[in-house]
Protein backbone atom coordinates (compact mmCIF):
# COMPACT_ATOMS: atom_id res chain seq x y z
CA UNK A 1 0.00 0.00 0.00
CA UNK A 2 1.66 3.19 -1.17
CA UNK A 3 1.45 6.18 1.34
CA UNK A 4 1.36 9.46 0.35
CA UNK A 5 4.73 11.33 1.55
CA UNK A 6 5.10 15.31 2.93
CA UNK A 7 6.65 18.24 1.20
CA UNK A 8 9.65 18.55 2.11
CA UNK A 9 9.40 21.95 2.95
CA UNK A 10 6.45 21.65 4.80
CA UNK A 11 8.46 19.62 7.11
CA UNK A 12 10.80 22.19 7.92
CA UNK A 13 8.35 24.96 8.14
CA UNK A 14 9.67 27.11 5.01
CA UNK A 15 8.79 28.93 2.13
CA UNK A 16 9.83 27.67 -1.28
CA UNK A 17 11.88 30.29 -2.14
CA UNK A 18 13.72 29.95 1.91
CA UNK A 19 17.77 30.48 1.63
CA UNK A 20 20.48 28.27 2.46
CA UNK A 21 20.77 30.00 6.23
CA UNK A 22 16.70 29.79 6.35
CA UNK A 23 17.13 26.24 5.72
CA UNK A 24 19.81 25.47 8.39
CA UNK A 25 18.26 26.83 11.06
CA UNK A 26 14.68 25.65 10.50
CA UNK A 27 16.70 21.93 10.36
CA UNK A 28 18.30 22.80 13.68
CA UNK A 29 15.55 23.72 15.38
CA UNK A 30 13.46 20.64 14.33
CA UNK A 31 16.70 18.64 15.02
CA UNK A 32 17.33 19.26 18.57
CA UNK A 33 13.42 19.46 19.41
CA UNK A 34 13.17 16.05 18.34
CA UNK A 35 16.81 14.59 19.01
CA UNK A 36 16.93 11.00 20.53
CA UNK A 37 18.49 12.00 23.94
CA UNK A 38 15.65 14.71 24.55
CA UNK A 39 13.00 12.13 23.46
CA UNK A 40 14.27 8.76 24.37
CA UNK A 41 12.36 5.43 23.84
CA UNK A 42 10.00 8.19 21.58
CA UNK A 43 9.39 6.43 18.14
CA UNK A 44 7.36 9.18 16.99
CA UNK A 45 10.25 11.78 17.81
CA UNK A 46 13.20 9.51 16.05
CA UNK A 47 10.44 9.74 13.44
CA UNK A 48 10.28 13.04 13.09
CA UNK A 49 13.95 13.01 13.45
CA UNK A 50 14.56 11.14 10.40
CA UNK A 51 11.92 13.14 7.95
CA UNK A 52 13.72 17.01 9.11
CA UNK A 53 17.03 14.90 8.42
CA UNK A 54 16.22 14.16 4.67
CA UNK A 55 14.22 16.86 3.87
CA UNK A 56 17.39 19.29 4.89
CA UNK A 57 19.49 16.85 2.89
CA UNK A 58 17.58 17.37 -0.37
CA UNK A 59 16.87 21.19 0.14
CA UNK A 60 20.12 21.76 1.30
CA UNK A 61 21.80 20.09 -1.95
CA UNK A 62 20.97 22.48 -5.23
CA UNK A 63 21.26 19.95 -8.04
CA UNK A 64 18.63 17.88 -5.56
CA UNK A 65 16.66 20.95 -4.49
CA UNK A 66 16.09 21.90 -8.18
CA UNK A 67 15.17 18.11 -9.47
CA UNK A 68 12.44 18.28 -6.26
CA UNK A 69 11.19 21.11 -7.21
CA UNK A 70 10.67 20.00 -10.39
CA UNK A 71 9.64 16.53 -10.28
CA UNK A 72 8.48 16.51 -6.25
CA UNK A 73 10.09 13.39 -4.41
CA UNK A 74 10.16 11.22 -7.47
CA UNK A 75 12.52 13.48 -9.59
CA UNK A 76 15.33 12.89 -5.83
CA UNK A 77 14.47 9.35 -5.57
CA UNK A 78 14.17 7.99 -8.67
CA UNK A 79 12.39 5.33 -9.71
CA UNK A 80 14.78 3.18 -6.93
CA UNK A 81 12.93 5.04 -4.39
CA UNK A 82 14.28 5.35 -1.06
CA UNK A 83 12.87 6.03 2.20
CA UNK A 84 15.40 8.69 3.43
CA UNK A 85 17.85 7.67 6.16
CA UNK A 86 17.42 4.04 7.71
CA UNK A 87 18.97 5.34 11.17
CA UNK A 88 19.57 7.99 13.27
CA UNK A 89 23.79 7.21 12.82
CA UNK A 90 23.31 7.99 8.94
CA UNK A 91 21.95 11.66 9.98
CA UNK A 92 24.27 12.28 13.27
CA UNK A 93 27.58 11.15 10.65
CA UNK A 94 26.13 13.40 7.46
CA UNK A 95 24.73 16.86 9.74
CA UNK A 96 26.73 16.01 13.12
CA UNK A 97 28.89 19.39 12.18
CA UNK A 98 26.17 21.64 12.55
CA UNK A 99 25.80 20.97 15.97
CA UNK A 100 28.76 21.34 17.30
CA UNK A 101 28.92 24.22 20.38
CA UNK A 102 25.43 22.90 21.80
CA UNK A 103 25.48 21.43 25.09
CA UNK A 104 24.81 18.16 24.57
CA UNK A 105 26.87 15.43 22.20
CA UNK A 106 25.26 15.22 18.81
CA UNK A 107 26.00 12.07 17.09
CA UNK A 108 29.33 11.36 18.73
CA UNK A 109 28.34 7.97 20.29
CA UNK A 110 26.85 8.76 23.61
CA UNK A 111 22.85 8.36 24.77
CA UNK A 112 22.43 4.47 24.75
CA UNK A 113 20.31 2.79 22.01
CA UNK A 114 21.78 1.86 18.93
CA UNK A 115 24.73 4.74 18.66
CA UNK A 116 26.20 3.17 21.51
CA UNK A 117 27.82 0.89 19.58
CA UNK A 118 29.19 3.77 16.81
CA UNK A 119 32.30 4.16 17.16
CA UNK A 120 33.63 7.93 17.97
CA UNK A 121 34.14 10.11 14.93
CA UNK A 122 32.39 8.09 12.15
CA UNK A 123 31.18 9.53 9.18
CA UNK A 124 29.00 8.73 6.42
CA UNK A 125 30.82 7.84 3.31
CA UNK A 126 30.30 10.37 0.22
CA UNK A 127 28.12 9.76 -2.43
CA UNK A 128 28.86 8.68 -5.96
CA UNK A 129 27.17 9.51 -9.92
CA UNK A 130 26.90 8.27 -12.41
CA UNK A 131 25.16 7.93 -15.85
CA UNK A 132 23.69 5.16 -18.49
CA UNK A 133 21.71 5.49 -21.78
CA UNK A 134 18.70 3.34 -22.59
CA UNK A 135 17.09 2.76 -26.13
CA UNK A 136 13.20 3.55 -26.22
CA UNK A 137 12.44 -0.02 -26.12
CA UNK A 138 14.43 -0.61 -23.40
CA UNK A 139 12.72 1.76 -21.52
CA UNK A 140 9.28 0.82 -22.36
CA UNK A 141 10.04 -2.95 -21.41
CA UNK A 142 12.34 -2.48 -18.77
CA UNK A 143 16.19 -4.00 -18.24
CA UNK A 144 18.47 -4.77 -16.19
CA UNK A 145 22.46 -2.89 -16.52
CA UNK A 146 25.28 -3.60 -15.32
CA UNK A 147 27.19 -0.65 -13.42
CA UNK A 148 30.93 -0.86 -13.36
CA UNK A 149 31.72 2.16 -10.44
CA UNK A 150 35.08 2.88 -8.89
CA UNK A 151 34.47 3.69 -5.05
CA UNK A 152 36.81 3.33 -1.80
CA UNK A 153 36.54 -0.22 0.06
CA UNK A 154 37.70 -0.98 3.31
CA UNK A 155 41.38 -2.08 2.85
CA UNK A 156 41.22 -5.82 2.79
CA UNK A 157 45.05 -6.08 4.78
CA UNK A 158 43.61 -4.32 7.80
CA UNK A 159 40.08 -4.57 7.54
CA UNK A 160 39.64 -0.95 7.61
CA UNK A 161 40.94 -0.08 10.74
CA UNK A 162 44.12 1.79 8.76
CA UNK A 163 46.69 0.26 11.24
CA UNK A 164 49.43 -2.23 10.42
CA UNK A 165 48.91 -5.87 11.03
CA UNK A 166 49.27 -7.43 14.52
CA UNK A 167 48.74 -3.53 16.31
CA UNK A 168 45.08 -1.83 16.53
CA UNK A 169 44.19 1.96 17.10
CA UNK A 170 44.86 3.54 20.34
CA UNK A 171 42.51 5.60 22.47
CA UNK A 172 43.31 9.20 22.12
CA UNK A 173 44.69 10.91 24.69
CA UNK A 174 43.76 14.54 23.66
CA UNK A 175 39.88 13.49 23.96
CA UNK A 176 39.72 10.25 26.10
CA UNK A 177 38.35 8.40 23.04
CA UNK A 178 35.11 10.55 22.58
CA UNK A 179 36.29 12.42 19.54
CA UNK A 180 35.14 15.83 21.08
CA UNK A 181 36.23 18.22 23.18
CA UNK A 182 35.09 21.07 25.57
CA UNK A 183 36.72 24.25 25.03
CA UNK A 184 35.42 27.18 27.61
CA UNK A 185 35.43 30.94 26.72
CA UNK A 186 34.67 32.68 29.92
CA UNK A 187 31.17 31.53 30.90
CA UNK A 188 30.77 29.42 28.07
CA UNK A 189 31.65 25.92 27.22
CA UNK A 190 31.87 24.58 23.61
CA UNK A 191 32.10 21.55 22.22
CA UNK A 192 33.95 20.73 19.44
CA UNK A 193 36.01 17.68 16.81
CA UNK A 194 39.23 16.67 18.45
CA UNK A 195 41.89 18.21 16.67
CA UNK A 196 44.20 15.09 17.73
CA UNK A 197 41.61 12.61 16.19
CA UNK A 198 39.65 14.05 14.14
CA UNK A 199 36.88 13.04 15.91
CA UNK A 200 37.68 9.47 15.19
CA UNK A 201 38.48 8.89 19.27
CA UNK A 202 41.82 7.08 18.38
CA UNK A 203 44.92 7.60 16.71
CA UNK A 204 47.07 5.22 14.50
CA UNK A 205 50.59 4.56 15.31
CA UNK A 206 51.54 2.57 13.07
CA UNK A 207 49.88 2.36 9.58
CA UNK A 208 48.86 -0.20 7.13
CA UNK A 209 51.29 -0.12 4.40
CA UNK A 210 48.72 -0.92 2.16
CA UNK A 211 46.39 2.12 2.40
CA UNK A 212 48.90 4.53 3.99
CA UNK A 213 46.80 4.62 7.00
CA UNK A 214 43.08 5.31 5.73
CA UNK A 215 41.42 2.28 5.74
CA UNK A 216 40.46 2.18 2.64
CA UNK A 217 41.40 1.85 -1.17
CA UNK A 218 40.26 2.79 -4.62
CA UNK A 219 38.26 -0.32 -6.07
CA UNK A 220 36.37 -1.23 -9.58
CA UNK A 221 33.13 -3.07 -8.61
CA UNK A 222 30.45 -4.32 -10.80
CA UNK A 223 26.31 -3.92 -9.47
CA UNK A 224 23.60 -4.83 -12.04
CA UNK A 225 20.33 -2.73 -11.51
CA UNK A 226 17.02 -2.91 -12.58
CA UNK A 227 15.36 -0.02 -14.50
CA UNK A 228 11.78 0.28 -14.55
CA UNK A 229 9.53 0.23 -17.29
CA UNK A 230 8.57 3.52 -18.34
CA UNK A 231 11.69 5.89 -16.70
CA UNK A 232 11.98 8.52 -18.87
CA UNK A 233 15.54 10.67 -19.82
CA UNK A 234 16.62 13.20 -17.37
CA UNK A 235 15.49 10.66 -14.04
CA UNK A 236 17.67 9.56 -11.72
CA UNK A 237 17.55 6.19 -9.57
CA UNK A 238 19.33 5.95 -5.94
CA UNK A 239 20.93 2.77 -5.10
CA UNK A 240 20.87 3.17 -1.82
CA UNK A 241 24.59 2.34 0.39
CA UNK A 242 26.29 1.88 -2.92
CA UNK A 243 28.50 5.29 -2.56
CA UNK A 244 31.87 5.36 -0.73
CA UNK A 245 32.59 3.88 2.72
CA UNK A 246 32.55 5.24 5.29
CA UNK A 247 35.10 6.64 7.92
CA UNK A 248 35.75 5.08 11.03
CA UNK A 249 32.80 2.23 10.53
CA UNK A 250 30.52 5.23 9.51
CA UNK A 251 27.45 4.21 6.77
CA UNK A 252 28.21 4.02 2.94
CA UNK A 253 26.93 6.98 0.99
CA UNK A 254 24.25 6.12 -1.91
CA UNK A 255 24.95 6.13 -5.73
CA UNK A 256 22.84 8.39 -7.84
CA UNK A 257 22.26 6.95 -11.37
CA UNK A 258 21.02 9.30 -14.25
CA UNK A 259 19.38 8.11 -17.28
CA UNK A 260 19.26 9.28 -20.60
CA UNK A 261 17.39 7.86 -23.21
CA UNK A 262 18.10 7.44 -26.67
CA UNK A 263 15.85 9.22 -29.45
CA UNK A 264 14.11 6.48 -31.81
CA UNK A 265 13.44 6.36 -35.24
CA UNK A 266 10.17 5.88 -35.45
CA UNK A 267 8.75 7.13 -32.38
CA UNK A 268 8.61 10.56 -30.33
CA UNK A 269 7.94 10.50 -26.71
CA UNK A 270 5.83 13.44 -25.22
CA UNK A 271 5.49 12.74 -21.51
CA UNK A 272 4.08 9.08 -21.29
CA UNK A 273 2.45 9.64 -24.58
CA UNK A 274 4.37 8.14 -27.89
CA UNK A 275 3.84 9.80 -31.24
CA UNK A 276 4.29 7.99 -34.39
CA UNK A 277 3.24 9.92 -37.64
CA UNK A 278 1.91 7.42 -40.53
CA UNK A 279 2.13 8.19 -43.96
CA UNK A 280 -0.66 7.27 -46.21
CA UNK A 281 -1.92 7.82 -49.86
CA UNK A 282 -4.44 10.40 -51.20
CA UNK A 283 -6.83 7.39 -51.82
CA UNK A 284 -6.63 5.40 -48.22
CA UNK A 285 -7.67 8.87 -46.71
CA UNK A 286 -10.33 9.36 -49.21
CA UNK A 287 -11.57 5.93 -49.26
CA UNK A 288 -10.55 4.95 -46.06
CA UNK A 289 -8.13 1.49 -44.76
CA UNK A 290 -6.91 -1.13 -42.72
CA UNK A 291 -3.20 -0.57 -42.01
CA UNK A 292 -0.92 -2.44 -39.79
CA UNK A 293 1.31 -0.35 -37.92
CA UNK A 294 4.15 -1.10 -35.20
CA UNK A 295 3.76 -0.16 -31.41
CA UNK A 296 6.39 -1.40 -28.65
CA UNK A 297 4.08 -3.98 -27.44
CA UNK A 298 4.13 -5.29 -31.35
CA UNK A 299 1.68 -4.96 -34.72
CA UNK A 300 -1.31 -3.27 -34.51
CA UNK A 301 -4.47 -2.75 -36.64
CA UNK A 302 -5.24 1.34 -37.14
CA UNK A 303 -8.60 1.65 -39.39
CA UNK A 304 -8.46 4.76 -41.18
CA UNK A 305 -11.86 6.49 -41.52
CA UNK A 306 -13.13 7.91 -44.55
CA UNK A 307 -12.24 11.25 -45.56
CA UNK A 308 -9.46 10.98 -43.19
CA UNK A 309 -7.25 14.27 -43.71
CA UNK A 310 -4.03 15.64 -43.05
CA UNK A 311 -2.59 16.17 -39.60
CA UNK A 312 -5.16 14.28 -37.95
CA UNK A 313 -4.66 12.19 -35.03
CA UNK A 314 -5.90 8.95 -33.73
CA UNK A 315 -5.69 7.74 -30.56
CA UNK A 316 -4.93 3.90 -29.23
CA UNK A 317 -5.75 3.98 -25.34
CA UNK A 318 -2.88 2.43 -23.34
CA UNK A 319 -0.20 1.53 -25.99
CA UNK A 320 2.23 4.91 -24.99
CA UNK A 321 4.96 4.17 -21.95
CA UNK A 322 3.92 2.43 -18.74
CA UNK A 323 4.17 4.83 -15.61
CA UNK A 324 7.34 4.84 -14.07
CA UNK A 325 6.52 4.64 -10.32
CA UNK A 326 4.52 1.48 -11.35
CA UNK A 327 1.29 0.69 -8.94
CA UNK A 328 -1.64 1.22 -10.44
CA UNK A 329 -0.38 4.21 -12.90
CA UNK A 330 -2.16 4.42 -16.19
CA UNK A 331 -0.15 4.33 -19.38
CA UNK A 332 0.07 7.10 -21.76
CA UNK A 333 -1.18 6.42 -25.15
CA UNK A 334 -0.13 6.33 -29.15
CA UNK A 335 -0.83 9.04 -31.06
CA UNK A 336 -0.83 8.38 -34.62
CA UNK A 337 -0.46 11.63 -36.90
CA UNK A 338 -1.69 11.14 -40.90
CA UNK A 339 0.92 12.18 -43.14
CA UNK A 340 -1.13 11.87 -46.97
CA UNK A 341 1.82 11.46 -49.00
CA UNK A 342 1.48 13.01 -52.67
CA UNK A 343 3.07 11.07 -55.07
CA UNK A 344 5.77 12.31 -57.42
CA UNK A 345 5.60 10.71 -60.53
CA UNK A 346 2.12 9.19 -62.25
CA UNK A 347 1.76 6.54 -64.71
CA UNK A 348 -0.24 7.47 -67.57
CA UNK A 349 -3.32 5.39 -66.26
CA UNK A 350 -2.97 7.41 -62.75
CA UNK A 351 -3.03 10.87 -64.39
CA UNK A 352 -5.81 10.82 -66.30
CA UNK A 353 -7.68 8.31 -63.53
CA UNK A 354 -6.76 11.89 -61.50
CA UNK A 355 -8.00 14.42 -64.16
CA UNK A 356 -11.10 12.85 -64.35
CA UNK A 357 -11.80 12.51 -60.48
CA UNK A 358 -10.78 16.62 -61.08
CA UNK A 359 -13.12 17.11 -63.70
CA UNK A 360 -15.74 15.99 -61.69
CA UNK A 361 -15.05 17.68 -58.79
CA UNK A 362 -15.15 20.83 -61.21
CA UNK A 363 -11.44 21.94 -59.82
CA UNK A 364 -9.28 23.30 -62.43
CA UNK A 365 -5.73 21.91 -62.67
CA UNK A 366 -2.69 22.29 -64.63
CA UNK A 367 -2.91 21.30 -68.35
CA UNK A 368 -0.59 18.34 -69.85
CA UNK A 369 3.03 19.33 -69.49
CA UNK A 370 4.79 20.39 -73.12
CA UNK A 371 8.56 19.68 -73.69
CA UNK A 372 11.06 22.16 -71.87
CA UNK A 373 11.89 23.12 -75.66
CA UNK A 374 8.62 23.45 -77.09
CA UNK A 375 8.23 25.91 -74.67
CA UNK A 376 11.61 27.69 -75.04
CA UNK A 377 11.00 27.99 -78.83
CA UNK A 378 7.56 29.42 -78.16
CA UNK A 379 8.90 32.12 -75.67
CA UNK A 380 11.45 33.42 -78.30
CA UNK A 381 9.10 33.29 -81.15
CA UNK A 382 6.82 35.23 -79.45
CA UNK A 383 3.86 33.12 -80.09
CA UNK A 384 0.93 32.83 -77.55
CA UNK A 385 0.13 29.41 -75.77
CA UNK A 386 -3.29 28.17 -76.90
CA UNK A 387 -4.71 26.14 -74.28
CA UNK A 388 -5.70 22.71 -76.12
């Protein structure tokens, strides 16, 4: 059952046209109203928590902010979808900065529950982008891809913990291992990252030769995805957890896929609607026909009314691209345009078969064509043409 999901800036209490700073501080103020340690064992609250997180994550992004506001939450989701961030560690290792100086630890492990076990300075990983191009068919059916991506992976000689085999990270001894510090200014106490640490809580002595130290290294990895039937060019899908790792244990970031989709030769997609313009002759319109034409779902049957004319359209319910967020979407249709083609050269039983349908519609036409130098020789001589 699909549920209908809230603007994001109705969630943070702003005006579409709100700045970066307006942004910010509506996020902080829903963030530490509804923070785990002010609401604990709250569902509702870590709720809450979660939907201020990722709307200020799209709104605070412009390439996202301007795809939202164009497309709403499928044109930032894709047709992957996504349901924003999974747990409260994915928003304190993404936004945990912006807090820093209030008197409580945001996101740096303390408060019980499920950060207790995240370690000290973890971050979420960055995320990645990427692009593929579709055929028309492909996107009216569906396919699978396969993604070849190059993205950090935790060094496989120290397992990500950056330190050289047989030794293991050290607590630091600038921060006690919390990754944060209290720095007072007269009355005031701030807290702040470790400068020793980074915020990581402990310190590497000696380093993995392998990845200098980081934890991680540059890797080519191979994910097939599925596209749905009907994504159109100029969507994007979200795989997400397929960006970079993260720091310190932190979450992976998520890998945003664009698609672009190739022009056919036949047809022209308008929205979910196809168009496909079908040349006919003078007598099928007149007269009117039976004419098999193709569709992406295969041959069809168009019947071509009498008197048919030029430019007109017909209709076929259901035969245009599927809707890409699937459910219970209707389908755009096929419009099929009538081109009457004129034909350039008559046989002798055509012409005057024409000049007599002409005759009786009482429509004057041009007369039989002379030789090019019949009439040359008549324009020098002077003499007039007698119509025959």
């Amino acid at each position: 059952m699909m549920t209908s999901r809230r603007c994001y800036y109705e969630i943070l209490g702003v005006a579409r046209v709100a700045s970066s700073e307006e942004l910010k501080k509506a996020y902080k103020k829903l963030a530490l109203k509804f923070h785990p340690d002010r609401n604990p064992d709250n569902e509702d609250a870590i709720n809450s928590f979660k939907e201020a997180a990722e709307a200020f994550e799209v709104l605070s992004d412009t390439d996202k902010r301007a795809r939202y506001d164009r497309l709403g939450h499928a044109g930032v989701r894709g047709a992957a979808g996504g349901a924003g961030f999974q747990d409260v560690n994915d928003i304190f290792g993404a936004f945990g900065d912006l807090f820093e100086g209030f008197g409580f630890q945001f996101g740096s492990g303390s408060g019980g529950g499920s950060r207790g076990s995240r370690r000290a300075g973890a971050s979420r990983g960055e995320s990645l982008q990427t692009k593929i191009r579709i055929d028309l068919t492909e996107a009216f059916h569906g396919c699978k891809r396969e993604l070849r991506i190059s993205r950090h992976e935790a060094c496989d000689t120290c397992q990500g913990s950056g330190c050289k085999s047989g030794t293991s990270p050290i607590k630091c001894s600038t921060c006690g291992g919390h990754g944060q510090v209290i720095q007072a200014q007269g009355f005031f106490k701030f807290q702040t990252t470790c400068p020793a640490c980074k915020g990581r809580g402990t310190v590497v002595k000696n380093s993995c030769q392998s990845c200098n130290g980081q934890g991680r290294m540059l890797k080519e990895v191979t994910r097939e995805i599925s596209i749905p039937a009907g994504i159109d060019a100029g969507m994007q899908m979200c795989l997400r957890g397929e960006g970079e790792a993260g720091l310190n244990g932190g979450p992976r970031g998520d890998l945003f896929v664009d698609v672009d989709v190739k022009k056919h030769a036949l047809f022209q997609r308008e929205g979910q609607d196809l168009m496909y313009r079908l040349p006919i002759t003078f007598g099928q319109a007149a007269l009117g026909a039976e004419i098999e034409i193709p569709t992406l779902k295969g041959p069809e049957t168009l019947k071509i009314k009498p008197g048919t004319q030029p430019g007109e359209v017909n209709r076929l319910r259901g035969l245009g691209m599927p809707d890409p967020r699937g459910g219970n979407g209707r389908p755009g249709d096929l419009l099929v345009e009538i081109q009457v083609e004129v034909p350039r050269n008559l046989s002798t039983e055509q012409e005057e078969l024409l000049r007599e349908l002409s005759d009786l519609d009482h429509k004057d036409v041009m007369p039989h064509s002379k030789s090019f130098f019949k009439k040359v020789k008549q324009f020098f001589s002077g003499q007039e043409e007698i119509e025959e």
